[in-house]
C-alpha atoms as a PDB file:
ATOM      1  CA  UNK A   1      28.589  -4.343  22.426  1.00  0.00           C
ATOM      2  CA  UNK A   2      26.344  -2.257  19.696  1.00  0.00           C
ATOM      3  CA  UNK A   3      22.944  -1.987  20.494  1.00  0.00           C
ATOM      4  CA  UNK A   4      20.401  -2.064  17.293  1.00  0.00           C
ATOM      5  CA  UNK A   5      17.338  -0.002  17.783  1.00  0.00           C
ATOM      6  CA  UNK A   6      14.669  -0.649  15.382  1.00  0.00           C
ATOM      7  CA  UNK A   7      13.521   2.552  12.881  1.00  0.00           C
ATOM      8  CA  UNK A   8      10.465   3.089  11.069  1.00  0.00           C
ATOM      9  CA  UNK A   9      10.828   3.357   7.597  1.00  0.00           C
ATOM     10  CA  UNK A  10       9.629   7.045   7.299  1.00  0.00           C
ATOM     11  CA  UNK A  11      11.345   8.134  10.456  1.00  0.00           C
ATOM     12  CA  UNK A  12      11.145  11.926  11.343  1.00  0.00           C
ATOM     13  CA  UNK A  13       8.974  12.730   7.709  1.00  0.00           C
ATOM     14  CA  UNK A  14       5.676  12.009   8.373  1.00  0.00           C
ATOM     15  CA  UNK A  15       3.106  13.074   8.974  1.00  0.00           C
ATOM     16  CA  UNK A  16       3.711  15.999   5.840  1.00  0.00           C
ATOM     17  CA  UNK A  17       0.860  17.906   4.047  1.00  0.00           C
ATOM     18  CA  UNK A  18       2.302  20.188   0.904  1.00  0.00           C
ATOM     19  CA  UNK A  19      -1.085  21.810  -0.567  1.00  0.00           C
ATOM     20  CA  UNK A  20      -3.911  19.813  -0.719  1.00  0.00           C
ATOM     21  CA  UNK A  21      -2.509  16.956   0.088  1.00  0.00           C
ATOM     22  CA  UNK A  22      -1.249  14.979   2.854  1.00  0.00           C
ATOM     23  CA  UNK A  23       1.176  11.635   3.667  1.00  0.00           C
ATOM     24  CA  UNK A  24       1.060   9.679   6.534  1.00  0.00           C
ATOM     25  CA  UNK A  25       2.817   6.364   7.504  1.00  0.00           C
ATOM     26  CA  UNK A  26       0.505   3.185   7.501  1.00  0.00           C
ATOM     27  CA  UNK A  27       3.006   0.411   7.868  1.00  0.00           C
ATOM     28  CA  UNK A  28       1.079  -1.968   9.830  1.00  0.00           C
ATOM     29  CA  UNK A  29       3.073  -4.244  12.442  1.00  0.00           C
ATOM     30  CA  UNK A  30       2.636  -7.586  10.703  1.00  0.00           C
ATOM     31  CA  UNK A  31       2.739  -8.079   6.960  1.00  0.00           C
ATOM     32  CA  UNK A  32       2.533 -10.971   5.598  1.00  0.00           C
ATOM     33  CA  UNK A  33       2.606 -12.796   2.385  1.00  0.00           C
ATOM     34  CA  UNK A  34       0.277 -16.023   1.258  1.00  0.00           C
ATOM     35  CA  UNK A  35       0.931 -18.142  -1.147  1.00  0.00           C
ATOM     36  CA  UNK A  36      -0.682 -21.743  -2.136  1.00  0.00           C
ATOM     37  CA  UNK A  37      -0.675 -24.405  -4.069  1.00  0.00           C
ATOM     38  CA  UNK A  38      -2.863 -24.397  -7.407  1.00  0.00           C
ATOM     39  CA  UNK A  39      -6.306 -25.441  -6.702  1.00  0.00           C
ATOM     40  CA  UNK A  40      -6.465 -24.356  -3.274  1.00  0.00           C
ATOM     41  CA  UNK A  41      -7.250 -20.976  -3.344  1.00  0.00           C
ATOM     42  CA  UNK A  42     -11.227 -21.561  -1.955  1.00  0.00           C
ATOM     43  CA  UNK A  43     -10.242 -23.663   0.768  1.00  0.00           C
ATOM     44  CA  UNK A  44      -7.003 -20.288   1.494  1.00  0.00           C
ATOM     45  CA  UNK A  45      -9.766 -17.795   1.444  1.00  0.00           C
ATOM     46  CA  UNK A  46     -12.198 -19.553   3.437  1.00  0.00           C
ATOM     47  CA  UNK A  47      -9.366 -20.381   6.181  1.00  0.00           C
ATOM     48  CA  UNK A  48      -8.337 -16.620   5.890  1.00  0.00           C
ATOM     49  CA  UNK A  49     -12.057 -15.333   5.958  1.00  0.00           C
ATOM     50  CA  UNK A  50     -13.008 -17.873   9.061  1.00  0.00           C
ATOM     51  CA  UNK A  51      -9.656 -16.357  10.693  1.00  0.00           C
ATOM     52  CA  UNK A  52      -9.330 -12.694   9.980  1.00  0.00           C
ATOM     53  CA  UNK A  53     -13.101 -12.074   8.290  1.00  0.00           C
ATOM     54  CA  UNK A  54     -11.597 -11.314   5.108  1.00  0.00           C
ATOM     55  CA  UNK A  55     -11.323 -13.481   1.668  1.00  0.00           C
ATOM     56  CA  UNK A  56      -8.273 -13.462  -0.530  1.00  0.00           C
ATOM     57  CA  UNK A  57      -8.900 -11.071  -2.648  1.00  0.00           C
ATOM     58  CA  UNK A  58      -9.608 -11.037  -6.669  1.00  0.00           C
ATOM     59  CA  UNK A  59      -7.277  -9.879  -9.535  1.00  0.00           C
ATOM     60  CA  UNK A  60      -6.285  -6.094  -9.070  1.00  0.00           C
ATOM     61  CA  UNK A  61      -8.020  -6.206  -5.719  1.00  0.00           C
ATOM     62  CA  UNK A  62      -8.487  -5.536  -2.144  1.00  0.00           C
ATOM     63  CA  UNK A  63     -10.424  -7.229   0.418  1.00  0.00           C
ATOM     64  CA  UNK A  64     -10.682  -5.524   4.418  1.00  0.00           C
ATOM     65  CA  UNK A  65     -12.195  -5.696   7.554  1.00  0.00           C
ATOM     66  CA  UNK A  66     -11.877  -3.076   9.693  1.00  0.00           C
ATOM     67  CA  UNK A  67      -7.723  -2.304   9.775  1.00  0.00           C
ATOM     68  CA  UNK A  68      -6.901  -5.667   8.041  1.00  0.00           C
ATOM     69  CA  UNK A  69      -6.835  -5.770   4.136  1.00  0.00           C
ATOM     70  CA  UNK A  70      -5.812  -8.406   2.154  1.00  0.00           C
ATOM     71  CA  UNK A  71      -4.479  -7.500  -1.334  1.00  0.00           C
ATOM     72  CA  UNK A  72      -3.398  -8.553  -4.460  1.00  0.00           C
ATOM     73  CA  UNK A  73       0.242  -8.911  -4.843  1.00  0.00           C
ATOM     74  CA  UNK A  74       0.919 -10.386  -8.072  1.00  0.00           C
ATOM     75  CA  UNK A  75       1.450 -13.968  -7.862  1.00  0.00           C
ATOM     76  CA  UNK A  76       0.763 -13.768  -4.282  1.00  0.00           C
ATOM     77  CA  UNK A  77      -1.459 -11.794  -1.646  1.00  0.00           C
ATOM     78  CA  UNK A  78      -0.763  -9.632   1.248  1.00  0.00           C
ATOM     79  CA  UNK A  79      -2.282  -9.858   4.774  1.00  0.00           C
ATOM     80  CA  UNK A  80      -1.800  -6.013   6.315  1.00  0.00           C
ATOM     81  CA  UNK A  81      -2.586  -5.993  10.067  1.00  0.00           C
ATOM     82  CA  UNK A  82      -2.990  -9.004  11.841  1.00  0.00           C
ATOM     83  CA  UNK A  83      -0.841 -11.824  12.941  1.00  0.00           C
ATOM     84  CA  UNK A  84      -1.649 -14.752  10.729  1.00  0.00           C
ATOM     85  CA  UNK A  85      -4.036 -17.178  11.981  1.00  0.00           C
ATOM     86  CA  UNK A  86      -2.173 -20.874  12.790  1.00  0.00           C
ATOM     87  CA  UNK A  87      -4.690 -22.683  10.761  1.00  0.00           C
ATOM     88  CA  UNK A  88      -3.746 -20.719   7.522  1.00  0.00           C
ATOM     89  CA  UNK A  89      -0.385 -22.005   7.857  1.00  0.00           C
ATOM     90  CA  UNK A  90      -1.110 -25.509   7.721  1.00  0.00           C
ATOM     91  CA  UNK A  91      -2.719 -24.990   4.383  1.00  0.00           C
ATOM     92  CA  UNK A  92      -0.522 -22.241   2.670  1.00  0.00           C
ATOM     93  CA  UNK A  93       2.652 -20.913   2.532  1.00  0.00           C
ATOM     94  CA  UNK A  94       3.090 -18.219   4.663  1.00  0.00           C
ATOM     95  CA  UNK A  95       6.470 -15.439   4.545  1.00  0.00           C
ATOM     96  CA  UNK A  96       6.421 -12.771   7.153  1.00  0.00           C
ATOM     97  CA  UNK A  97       7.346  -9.686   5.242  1.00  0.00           C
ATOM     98  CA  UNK A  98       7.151  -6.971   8.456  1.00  0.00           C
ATOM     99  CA  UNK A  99      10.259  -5.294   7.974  1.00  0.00           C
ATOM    100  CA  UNK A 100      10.530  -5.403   4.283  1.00  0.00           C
ATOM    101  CA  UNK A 101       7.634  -3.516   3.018  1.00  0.00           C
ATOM    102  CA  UNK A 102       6.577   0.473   3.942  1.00  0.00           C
ATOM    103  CA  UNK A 103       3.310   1.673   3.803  1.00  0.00           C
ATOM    104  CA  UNK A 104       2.585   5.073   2.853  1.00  0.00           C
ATOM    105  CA  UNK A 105      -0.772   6.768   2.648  1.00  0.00           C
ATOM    106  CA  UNK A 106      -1.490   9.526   0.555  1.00  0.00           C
ATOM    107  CA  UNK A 107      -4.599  11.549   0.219  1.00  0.00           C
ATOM    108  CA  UNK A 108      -5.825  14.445  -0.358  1.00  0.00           C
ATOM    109  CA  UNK A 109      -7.727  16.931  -3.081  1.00  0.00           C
ATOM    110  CA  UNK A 110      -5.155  16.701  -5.711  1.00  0.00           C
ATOM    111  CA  UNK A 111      -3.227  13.532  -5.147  1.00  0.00           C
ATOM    112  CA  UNK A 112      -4.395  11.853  -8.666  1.00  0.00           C
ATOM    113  CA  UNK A 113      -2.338  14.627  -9.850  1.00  0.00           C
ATOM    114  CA  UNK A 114       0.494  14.617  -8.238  1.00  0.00           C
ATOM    115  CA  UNK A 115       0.476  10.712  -8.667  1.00  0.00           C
ATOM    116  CA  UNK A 116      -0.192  10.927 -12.737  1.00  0.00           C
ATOM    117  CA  UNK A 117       3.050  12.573 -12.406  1.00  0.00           C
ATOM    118  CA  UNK A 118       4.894   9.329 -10.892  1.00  0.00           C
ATOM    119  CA  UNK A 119       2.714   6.727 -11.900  1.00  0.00           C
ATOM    120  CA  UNK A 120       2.103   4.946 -15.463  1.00  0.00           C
ATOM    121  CA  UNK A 121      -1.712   3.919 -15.008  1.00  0.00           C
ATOM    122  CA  UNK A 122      -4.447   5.967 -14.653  1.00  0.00           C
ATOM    123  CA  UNK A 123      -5.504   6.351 -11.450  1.00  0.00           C
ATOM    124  CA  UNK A 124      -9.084   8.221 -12.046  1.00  0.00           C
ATOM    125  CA  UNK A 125     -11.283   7.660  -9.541  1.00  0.00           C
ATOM    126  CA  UNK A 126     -14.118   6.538 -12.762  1.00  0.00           C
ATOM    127  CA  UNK A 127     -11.185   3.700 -14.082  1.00  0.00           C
ATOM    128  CA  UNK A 128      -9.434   2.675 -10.688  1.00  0.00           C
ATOM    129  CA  UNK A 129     -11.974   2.593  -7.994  1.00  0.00           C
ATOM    130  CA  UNK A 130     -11.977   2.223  -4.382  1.00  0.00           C
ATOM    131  CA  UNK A 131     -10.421  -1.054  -3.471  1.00  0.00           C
ATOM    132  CA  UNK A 132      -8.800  -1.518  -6.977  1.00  0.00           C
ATOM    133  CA  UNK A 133      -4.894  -2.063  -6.575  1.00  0.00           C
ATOM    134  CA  UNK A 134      -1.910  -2.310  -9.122  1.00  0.00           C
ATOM    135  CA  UNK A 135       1.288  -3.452  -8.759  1.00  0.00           C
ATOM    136  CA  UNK A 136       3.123  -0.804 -11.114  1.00  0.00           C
ATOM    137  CA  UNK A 137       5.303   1.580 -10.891  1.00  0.00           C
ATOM    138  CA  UNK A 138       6.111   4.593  -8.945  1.00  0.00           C
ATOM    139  CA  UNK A 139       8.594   7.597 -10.820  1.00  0.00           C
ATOM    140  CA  UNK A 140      11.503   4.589 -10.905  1.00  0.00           C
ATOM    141  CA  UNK A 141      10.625   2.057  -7.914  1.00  0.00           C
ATOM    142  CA  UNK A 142       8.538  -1.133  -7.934  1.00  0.00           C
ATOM    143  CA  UNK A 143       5.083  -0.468  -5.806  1.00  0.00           C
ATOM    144  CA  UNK A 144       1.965  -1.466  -5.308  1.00  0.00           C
ATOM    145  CA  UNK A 145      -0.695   1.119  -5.338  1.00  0.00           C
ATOM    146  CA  UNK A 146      -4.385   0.650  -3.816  1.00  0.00           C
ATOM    147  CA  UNK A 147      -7.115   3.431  -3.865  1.00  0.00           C
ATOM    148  CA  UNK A 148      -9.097   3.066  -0.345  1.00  0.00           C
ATOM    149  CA  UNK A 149     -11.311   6.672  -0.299  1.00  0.00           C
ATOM    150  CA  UNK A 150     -12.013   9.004  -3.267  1.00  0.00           C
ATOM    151  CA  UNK A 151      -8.996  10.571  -2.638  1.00  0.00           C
ATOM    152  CA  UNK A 152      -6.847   8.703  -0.792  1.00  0.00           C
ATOM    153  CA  UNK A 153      -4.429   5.590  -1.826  1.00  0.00           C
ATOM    154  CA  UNK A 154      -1.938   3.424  -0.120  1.00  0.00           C
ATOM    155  CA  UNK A 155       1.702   3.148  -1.660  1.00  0.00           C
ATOM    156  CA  UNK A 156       3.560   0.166  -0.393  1.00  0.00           C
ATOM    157  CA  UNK A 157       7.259   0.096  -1.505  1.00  0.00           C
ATOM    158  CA  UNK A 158      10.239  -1.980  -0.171  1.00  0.00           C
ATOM    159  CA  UNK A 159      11.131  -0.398   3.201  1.00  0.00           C
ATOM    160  CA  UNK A 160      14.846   0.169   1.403  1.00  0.00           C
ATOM    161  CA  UNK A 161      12.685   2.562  -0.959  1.00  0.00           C
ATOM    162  CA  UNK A 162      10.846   4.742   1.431  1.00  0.00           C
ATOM    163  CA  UNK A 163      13.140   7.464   1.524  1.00  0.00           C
ATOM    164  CA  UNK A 164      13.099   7.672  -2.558  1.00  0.00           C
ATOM    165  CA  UNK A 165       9.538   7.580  -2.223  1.00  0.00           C
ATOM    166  CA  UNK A 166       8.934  10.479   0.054  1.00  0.00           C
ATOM    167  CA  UNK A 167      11.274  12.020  -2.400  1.00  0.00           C
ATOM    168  CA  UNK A 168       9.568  11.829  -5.660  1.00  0.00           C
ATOM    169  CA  UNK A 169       6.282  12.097  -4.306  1.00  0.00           C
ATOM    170  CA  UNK A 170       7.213  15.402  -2.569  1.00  0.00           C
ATOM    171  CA  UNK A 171       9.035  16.692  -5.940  1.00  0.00           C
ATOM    172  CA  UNK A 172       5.670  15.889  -7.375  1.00  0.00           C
ATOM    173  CA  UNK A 173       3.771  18.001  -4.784  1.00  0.00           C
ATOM    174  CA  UNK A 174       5.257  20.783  -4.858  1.00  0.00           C
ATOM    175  CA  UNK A 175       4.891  20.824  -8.166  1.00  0.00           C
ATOM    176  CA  UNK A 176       1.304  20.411  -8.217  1.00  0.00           C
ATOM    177  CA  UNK A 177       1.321  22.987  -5.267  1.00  0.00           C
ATOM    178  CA  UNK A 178       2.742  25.885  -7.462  1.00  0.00           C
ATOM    179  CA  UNK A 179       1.008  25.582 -10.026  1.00  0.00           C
ATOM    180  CA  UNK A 180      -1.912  25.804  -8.214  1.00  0.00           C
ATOM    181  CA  UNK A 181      -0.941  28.780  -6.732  1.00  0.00           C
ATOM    182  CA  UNK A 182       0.141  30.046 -10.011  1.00  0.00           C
ATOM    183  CA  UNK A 183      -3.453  29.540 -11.699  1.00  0.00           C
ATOM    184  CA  UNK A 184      -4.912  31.789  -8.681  1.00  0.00           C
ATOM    185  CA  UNK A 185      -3.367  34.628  -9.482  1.00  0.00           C
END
């Protein structure tokens, strides 16, 4: 009989620092999408903020409470960290999402440059502030991006994309890297 052992989607890559800037993994152990019916989105936040002491959260935003975050997700939101509450079930539609989604987090002193590199929005800290998210793109891939420090975001990708994430965004590092070192001299 074959025996399946579970792998993390960054397996044997993180943590990595190039330069200035460094990647770690942040997939959290249950993700989980919410979606409702129109016209119930007060009661979904309440039930979510009575629950987990966070509301949904807004257009092209984040809400969080201490490791949990709930995000925008398009037509839906995302619930990062805990296990969803029972009562939010019986009033939305809840998918568990756990091992389809990769979380990457990437900060450092020049990681709005490396990620103006992959990324068609601009990600200035003065236009896309802390606790702003997108769902955009990253180099080729589908991702959402949200900026939690000054210099810090979280990437989240489909786990199937992780690897082609570390790629690109380690192409773009480099890059930013040498020429760094190149303005030095």
């Amino acid at each position: 009989m074959i025996k399946l052992t579970a792998k993390m989607p960054f397996q044997n890559l993180l943590p990595l620092r190039i330069g200035t800037i460094t990647l770690s993994d942040e997939t959290p152990a249950f993700m989980t999408l919410i979606d409702y019916p129109d016209g119930s989105e007060a009661g979904v936040s309440e039930a979510l903020k009575k629950a987990h002491r966070i509301p949904l959260a807004a257009l092209n935003r984040t809400t969080r409470h201490a490791e949990n975050r709930c995000i925008w997700f398009g037509k839906n939101h995302l619930l990062l960290g805990p296990e969803p509450d029972e009562a939010l079930a019986k009033i939305a539609r809840l998918t568990d999402v756990s091992d389809g989604y990769a979380v990457l987090r990437a900060e450092g002193k020049d990681i709005e440059v490396a990620l103006a590199r992959l990324v068609p929005i601009d990600l200035a800290l003065s236009h896309f502030k802390i606790g702003h998210t997108a769902r955009t793109l990253v180099h080729n891939m589908h991702a959402a991006v949200i900026r939690v420090s000054n210099c810090a975001f979280q990437i989240i990708v489909f786990r199937s994309m992780a690897q082609t994430l570390m790629h690109d965004l380690m192409r773009a590092m480099r890059s930013v890297d040498a020429r760094a070192s190149l303005l030095k001299r």
